[in-house]
Each structure stands twice: as C-alpha cells, then as structure tokens.
N, C-alpha and C. Protein backbone atom coordinates (compact mmCIF):
# COMPACT_ATOMS: atom_id res chain seq x y z
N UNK A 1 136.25 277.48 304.43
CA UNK A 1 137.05 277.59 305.62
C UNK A 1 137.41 279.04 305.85
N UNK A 2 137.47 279.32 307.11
CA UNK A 2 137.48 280.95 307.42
C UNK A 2 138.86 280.81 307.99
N UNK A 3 139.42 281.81 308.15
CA UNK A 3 140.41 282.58 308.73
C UNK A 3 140.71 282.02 310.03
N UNK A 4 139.42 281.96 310.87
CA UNK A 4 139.48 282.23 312.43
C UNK A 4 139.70 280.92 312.81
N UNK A 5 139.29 279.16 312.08
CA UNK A 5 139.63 278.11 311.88
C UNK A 5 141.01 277.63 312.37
N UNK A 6 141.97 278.91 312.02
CA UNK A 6 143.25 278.47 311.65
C UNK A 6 144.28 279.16 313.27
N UNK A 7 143.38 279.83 313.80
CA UNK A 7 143.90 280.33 315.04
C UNK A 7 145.17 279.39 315.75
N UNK A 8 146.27 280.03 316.01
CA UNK A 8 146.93 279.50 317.01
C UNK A 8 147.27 279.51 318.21
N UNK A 9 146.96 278.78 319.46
CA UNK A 9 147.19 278.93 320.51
C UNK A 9 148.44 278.95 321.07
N UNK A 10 148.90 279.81 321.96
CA UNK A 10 150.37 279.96 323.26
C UNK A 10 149.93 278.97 323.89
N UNK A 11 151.19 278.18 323.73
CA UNK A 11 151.32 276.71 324.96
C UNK A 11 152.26 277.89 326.00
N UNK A 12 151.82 277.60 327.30
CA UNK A 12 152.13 278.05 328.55
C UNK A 12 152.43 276.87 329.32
N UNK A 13 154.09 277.22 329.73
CA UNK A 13 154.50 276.26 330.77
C UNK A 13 153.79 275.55 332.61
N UNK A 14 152.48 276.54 332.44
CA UNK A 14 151.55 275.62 333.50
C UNK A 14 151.50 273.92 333.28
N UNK A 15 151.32 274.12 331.99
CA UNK A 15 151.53 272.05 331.88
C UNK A 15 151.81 271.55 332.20
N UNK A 16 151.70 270.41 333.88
CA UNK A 16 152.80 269.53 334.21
C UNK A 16 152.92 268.32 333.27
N UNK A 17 152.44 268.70 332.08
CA UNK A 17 152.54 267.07 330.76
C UNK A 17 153.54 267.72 330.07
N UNK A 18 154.00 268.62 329.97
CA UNK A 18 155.35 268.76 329.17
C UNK A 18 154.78 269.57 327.87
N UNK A 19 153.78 269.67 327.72
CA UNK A 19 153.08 270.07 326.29
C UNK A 19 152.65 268.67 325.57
N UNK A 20 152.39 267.44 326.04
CA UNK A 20 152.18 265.89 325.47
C UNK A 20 150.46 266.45 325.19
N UNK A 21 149.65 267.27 325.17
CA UNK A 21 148.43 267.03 324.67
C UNK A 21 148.93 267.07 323.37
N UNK A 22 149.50 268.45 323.25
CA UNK A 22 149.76 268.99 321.99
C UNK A 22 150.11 268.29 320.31
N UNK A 23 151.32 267.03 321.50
CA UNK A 23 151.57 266.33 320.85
C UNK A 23 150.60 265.27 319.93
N UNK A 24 149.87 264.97 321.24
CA UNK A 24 148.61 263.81 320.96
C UNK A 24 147.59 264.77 319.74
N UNK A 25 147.48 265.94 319.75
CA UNK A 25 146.84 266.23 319.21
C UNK A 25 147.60 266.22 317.96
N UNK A 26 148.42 266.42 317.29
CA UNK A 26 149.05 266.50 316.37
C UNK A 26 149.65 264.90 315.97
N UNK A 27 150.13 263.97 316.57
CA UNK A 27 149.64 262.84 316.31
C UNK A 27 148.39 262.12 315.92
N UNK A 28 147.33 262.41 316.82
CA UNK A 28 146.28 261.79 316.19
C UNK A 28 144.85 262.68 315.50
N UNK A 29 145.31 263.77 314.54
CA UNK A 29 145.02 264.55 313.90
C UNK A 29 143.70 264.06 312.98
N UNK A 30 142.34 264.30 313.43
CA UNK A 30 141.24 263.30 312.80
C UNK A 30 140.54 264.35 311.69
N UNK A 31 141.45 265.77 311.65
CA UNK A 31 140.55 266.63 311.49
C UNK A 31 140.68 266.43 309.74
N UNK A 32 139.34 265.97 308.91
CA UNK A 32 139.12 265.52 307.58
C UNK A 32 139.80 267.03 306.64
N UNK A 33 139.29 268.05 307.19
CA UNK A 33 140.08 269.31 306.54
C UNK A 33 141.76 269.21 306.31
N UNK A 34 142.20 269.02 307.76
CA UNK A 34 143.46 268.86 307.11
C UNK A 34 144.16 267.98 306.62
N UNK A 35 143.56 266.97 306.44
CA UNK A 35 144.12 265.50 305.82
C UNK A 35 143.87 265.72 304.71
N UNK A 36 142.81 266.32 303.97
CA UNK A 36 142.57 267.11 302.65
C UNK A 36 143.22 268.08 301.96
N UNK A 37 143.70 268.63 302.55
CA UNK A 37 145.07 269.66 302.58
C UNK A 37 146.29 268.81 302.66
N UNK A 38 146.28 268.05 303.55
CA UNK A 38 147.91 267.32 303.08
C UNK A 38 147.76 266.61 302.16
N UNK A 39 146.43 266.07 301.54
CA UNK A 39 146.76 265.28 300.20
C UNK A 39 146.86 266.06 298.80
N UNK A 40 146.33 266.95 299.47
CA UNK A 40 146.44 267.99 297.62
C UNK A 40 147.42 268.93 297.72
N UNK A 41 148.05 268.85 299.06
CA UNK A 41 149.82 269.58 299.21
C UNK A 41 150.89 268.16 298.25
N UNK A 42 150.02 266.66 298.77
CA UNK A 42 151.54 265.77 298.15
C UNK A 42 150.87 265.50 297.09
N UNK A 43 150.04 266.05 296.12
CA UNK A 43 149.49 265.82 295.14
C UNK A 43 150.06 267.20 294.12
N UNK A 44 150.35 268.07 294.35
CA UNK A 44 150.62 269.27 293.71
C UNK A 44 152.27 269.47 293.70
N UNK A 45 152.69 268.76 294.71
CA UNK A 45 154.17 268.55 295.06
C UNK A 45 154.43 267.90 294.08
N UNK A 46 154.22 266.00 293.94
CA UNK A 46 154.42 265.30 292.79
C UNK A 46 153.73 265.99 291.37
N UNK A 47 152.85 266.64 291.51
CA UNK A 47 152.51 267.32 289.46
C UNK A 47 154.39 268.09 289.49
N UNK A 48 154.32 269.36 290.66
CA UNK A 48 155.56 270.03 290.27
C UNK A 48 156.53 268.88 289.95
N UNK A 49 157.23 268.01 290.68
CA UNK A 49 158.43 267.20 290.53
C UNK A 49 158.01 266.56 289.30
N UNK A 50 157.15 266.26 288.50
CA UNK A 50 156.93 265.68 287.29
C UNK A 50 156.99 266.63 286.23
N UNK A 51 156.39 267.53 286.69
CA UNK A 51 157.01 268.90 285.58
C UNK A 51 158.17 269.32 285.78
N UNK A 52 158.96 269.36 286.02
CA UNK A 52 160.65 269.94 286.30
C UNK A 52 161.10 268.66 285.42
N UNK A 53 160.71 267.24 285.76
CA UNK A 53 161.62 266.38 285.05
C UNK A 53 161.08 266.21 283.60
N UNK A 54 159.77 266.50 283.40
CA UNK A 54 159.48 266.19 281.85
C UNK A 54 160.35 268.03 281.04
N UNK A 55 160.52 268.83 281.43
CA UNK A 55 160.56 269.83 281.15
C UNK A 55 162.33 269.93 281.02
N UNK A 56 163.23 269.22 282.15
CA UNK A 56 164.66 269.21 282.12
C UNK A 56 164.82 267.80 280.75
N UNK A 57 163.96 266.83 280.63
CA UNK A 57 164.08 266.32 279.94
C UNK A 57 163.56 266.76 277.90
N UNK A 58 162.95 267.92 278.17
CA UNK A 58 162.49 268.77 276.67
C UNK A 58 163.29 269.76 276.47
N UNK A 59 163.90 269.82 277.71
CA UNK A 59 165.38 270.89 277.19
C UNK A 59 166.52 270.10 276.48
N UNK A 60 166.88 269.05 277.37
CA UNK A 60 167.66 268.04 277.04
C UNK A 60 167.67 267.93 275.34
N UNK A 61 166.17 267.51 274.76
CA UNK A 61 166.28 267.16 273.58
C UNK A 61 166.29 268.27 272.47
N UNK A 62 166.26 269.56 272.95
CA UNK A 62 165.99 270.35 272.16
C UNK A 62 167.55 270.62 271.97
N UNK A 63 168.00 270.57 272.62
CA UNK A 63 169.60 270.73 272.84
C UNK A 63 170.44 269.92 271.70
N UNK A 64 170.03 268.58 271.60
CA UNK A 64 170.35 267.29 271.32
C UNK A 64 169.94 268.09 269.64
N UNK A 65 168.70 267.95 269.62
CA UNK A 65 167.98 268.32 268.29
C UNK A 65 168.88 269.89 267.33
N UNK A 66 169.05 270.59 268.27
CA UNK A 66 169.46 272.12 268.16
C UNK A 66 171.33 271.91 267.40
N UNK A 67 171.66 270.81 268.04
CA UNK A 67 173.28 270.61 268.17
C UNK A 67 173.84 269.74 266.93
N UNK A 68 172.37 268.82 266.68
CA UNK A 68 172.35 268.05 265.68
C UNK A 68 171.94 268.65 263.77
N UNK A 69 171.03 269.59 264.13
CA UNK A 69 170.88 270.24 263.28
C UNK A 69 172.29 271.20 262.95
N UNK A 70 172.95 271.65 263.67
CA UNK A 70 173.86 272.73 263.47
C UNK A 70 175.07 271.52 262.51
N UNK A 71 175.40 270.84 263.30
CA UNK A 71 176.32 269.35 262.63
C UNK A 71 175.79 269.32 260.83
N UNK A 72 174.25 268.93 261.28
CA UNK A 72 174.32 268.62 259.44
C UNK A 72 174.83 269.58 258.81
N UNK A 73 174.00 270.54 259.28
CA UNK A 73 174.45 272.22 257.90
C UNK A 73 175.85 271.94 258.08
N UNK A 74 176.63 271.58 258.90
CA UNK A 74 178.50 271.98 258.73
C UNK A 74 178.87 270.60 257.87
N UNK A 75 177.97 269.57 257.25
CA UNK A 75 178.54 268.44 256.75
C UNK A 75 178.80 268.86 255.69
N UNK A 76 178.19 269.61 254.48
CA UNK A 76 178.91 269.90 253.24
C UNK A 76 179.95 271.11 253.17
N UNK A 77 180.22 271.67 254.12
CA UNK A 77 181.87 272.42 254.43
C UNK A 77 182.67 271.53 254.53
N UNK A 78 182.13 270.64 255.13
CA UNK A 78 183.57 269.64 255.49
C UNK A 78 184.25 268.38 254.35
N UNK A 79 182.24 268.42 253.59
CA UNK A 79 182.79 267.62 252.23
C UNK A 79 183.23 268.48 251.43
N UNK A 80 183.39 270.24 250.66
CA UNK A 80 183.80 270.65 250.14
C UNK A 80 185.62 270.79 250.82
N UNK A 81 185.97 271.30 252.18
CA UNK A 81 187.25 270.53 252.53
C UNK A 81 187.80 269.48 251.82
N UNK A 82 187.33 268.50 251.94
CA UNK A 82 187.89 266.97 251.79
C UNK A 82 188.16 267.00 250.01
N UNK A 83 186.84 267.88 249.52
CA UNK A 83 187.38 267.65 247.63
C UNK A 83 188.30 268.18 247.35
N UNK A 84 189.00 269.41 248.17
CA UNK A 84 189.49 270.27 248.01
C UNK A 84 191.05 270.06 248.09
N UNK A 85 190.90 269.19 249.11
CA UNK A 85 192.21 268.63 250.07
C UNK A 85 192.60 267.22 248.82
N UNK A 86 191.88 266.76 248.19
CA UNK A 86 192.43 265.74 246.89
C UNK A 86 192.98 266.45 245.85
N UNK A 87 192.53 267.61 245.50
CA UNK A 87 193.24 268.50 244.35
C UNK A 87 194.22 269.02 245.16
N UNK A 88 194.57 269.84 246.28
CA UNK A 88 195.58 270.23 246.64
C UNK A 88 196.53 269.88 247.57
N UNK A 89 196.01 268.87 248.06
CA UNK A 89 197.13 268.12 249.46
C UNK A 89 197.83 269.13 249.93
N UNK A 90 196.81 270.02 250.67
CA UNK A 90 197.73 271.22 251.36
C UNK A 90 197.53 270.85 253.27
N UNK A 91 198.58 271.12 253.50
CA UNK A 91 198.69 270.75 255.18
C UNK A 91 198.13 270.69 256.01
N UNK A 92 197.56 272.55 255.70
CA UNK A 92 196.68 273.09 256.59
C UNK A 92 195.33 272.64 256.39
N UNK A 93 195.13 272.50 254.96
CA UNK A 93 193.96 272.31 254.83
C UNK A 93 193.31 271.02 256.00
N UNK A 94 194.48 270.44 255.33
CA UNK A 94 194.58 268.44 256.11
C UNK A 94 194.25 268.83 257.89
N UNK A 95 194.56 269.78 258.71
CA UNK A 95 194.67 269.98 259.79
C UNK A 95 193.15 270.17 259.87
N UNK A 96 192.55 271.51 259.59
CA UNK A 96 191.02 271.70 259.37
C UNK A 96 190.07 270.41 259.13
N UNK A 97 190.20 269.70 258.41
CA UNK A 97 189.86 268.78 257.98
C UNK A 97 189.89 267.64 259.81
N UNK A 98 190.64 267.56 260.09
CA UNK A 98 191.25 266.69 261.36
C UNK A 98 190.18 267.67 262.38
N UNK A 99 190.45 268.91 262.15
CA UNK A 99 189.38 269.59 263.97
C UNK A 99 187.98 269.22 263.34
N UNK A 100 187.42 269.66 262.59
CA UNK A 100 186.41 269.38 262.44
C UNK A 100 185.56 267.58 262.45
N UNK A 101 186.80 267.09 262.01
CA UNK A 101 186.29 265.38 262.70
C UNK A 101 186.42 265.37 264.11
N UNK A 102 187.67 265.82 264.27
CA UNK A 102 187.42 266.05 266.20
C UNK A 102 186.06 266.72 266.08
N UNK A 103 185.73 267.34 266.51
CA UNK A 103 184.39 268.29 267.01
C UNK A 103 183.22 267.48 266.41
N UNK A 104 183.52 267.16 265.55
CA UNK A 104 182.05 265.61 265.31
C UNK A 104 181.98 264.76 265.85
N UNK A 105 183.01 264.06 266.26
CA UNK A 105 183.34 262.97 267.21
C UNK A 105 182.55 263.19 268.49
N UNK A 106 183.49 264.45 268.76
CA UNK A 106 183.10 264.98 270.33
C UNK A 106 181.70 265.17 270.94
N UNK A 107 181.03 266.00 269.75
CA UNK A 107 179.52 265.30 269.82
C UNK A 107 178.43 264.65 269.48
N UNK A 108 179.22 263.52 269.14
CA UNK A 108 178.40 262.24 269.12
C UNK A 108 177.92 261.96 267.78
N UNK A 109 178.73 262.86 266.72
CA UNK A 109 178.51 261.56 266.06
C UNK A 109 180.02 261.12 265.20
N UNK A 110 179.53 260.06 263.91
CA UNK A 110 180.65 259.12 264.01
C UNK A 110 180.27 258.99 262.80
N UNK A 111 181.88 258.49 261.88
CA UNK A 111 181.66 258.69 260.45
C UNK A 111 181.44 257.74 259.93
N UNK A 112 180.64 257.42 258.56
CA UNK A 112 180.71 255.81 258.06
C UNK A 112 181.51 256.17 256.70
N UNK A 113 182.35 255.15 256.85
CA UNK A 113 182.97 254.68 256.02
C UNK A 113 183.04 253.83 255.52
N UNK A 114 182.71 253.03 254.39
CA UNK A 114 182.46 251.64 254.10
C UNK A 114 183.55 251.37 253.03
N UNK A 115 183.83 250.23 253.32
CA UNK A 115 185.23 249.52 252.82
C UNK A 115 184.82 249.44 251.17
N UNK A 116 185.37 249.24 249.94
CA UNK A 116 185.34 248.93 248.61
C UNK A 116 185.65 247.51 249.14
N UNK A 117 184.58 246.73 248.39
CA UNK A 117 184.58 245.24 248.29
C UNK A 117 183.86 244.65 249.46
N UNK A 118 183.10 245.75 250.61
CA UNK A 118 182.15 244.93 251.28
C UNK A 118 180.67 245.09 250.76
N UNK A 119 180.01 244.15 252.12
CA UNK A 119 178.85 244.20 250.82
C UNK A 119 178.06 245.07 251.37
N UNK A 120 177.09 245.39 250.14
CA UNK A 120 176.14 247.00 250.34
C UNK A 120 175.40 246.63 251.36
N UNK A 121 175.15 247.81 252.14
CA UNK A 121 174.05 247.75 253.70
C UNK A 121 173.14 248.85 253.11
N UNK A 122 172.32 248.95 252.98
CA UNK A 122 171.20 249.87 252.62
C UNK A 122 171.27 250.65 253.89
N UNK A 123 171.52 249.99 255.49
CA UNK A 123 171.26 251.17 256.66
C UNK A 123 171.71 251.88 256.70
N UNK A 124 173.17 251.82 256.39
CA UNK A 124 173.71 252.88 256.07
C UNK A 124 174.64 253.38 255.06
N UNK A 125 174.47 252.82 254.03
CA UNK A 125 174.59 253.27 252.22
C UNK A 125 173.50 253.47 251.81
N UNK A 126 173.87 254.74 250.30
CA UNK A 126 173.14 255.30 249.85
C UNK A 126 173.76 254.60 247.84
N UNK A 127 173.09 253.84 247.54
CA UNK A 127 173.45 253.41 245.80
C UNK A 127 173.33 254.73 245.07
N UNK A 128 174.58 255.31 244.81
CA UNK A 128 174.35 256.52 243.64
C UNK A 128 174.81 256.14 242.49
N UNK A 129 174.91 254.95 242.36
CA UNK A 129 175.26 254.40 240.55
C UNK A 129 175.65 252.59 240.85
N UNK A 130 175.19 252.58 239.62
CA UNK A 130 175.17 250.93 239.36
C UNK A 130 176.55 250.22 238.26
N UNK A 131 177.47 249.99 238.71
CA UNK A 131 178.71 249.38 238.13
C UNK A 131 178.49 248.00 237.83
N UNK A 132 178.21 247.28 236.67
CA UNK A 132 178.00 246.51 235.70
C UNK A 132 179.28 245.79 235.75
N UNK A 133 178.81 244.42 236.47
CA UNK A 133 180.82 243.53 236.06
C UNK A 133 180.06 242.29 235.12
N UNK A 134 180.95 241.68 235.11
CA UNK A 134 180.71 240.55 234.72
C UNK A 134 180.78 239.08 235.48
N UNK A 135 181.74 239.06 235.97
CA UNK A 135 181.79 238.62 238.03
C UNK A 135 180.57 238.21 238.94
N UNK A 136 180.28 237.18 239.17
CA UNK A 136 178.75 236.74 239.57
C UNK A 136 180.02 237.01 241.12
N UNK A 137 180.37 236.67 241.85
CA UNK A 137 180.90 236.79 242.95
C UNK A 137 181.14 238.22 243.38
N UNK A 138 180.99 239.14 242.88
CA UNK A 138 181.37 241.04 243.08
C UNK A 138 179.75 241.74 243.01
N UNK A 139 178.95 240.66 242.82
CA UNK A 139 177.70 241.16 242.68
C UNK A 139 177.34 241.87 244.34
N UNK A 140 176.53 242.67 244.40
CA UNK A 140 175.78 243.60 245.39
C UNK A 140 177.31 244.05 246.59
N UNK A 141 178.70 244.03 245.92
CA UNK A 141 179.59 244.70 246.49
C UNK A 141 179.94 246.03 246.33
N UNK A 142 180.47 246.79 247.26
CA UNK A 142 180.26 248.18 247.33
C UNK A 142 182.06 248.47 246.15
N UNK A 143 181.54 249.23 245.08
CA UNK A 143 182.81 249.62 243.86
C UNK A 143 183.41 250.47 244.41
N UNK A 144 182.93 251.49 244.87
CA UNK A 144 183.85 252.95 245.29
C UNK A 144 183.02 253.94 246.14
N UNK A 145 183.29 254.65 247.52
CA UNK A 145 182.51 254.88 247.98
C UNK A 145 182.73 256.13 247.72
N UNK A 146 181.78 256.90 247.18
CA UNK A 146 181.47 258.38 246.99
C UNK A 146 181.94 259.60 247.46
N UNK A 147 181.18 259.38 249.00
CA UNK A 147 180.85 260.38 250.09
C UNK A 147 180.78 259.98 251.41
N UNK A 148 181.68 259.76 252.38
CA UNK A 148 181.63 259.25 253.42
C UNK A 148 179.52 259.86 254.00
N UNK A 149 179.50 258.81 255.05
CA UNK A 149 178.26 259.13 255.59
C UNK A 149 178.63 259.57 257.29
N UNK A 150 177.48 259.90 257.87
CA UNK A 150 177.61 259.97 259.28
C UNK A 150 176.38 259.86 260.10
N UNK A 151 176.62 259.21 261.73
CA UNK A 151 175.58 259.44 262.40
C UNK A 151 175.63 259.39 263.62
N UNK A 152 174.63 259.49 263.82
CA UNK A 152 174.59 260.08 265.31
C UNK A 152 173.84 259.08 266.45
N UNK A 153 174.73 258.97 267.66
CA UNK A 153 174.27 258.41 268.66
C UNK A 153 173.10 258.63 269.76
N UNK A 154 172.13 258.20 269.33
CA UNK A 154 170.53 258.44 269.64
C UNK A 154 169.58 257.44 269.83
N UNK A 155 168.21 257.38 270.02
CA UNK A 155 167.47 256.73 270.41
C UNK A 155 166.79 255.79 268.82
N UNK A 156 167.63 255.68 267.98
CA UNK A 156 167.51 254.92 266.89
C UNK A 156 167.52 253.20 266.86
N UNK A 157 166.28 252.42 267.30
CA UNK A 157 166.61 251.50 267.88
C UNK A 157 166.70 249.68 266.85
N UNK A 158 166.33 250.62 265.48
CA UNK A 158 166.51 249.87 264.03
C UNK A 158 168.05 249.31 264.05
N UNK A 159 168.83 250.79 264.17
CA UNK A 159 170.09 250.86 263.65
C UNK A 159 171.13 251.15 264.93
N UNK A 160 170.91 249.81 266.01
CA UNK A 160 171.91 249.76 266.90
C UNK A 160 172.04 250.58 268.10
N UNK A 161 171.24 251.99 268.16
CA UNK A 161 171.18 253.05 268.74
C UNK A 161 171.33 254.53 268.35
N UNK A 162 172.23 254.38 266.62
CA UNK A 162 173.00 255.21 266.08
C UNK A 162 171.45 255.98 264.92
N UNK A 163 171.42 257.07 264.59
CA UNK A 163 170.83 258.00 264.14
C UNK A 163 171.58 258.18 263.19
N UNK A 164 170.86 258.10 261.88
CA UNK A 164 171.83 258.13 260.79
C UNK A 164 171.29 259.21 259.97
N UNK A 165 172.15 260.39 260.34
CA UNK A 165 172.04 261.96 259.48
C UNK A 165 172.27 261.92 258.62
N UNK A 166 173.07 261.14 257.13
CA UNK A 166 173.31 260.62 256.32
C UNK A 166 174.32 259.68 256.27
N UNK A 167 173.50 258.85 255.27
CA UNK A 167 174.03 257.53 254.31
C UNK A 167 175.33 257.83 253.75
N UNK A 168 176.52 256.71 253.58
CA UNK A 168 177.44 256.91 252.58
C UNK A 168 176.93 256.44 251.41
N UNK A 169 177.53 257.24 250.31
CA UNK A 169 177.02 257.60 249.24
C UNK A 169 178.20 256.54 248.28
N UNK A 170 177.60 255.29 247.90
CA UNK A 170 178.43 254.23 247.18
C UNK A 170 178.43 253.97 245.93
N UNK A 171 179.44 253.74 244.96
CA UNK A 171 179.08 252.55 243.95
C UNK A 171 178.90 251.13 244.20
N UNK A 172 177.82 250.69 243.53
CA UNK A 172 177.65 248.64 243.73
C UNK A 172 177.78 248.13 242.45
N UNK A 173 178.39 246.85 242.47
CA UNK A 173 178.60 246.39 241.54
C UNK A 173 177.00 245.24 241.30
N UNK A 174 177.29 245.38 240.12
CA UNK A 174 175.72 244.57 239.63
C UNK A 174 176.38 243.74 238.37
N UNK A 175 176.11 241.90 239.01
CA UNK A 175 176.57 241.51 237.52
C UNK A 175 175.27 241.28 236.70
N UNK A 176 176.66 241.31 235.11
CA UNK A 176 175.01 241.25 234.34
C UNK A 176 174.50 239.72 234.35
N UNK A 177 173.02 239.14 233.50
CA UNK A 177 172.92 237.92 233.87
C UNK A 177 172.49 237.41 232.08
C-alpha cells in the first residue's frame, strides 16, 4: 500500500446532500484493505489489554511473594522475643512482641496455635518429640506446643486457602502398647 492510497479529500459545501455520500461511503465501507486494518488494529488492541492484565497481575504476585518472604526472615526475631519475654516478663518487651503480631496480622498472615490436649493435625503441626503415656485415650494428642506456627492467606487450596509458612512445632503423646 502506497502513500497516495490514503489521500484525503475537502468536502465542499456545493452538496445539496448534506455530505450523505460521504456518509454512505463510510457506512458501507467494502474496501478489503481496510477491514484488514481494523481487524489487526482490534487484534493488537486485545494482545495489549491482555498484557497490562497478565503483567498487573505478575506484579501483584511478586509483591505478595516479596512481602511474604520478608515476614518469614522476621519469624525467628519474633520467636527469639517471645523466649526472651518468658525469662524476663519485661513490659516493653511484651509491647514489641504485640506490634509485631499486629503487622503480621495486617498482612495476612495468622498465627497457629494449637491447644495442649487437641488432636495432632499434621497440616499444620510439626511432631518434634514423641511423649510416651500410658493412657490409650491421650494417644496422638498434642503434649505441649513448642513453637507457635503461622500462615498465610493465599491460593493454598489443600489447606482452606491459608499458605502455611510454618507448622507449629508440638509434643504428641504416644501410648505405649
């Protein structure tokens, strides 16, 4: 296609049709060139609008991924806090301890805590020792829980929705037989 193809003509008010060819011509537009051009204009339109959303959506997760990673590394500050805060029951400490669950909360994730005397969930307990009763009824119950766990609200579709960055870390009781 050349240049000269694309020429545009001055409509001049001699027309007693108002300019209605113009129209007709642009209504009933047979010309195969430019119907070829408007399909690979709404063809290049939809690639862009599909790239902006797969691309706002790879930011999204990198974000997610980026925010989540930063969380774990801060989980053993917050468990050295908490050991710290049993030997010294100091106030402040107790306060620190409180923002930093705020600010976990806030983004998304959520702590596990599992009760002494319920029973072990492997989804989200971790068995770090085996407590020996004698008790056939205390068997596969959780003795003492370690290390609180935590996780995160995500596309985890095993475990409810929740993303589990770590397991709480339990004793189970095991009777003998």
């Amino acid at each position: 296609m050349d240049k000269s193809s694309f020429r545009i003509k001055k409509h001049t008010s001699n027309d007693p049709s108002g300019g209605s060819k113009v129209k007709e011509a642009k209504k009933g537009s047979q010309n195969p060139e430019v119907e070829l051009l408007k399909n690979q204009l709404a063809r290049v339109l939809a690639d862009y609008d599909n790239l902006r959303k797969r691309t706002d959506a790879e930011k999204d997760l990198w974000i997610k991924f980026s925010s989540q990673r930063i969380l774990t590394t801060m989980l053993p500050i917050l468990d050295n806090f908490e050991s710290a805060q049993k030997h010294l029951n100091n106030s402040g400490l107790a306060i620190a301890i409180g923002e930093f669950k705020r600010v976990f909360t806030e983004e998304g994730l959520e702590e596990i805590v599992p009760e002494v005397g319920n029973t072990f969930d492997n989804n989200e307990n971790e068995a770090v020792e085996i407590v020996e009763i004698s008790e056939q009824d205390q068997d596969g119950k959780i003795a003492e829980v370690v290390l609180s766990g935590w996780k995160y609200k995500g596309e985890d579709s095993l475990n409810e929705g929740k993303l589990i960055i770590r397991h709480a870390k339990v004793k189970v009781y095991k009777a003998k037989r």
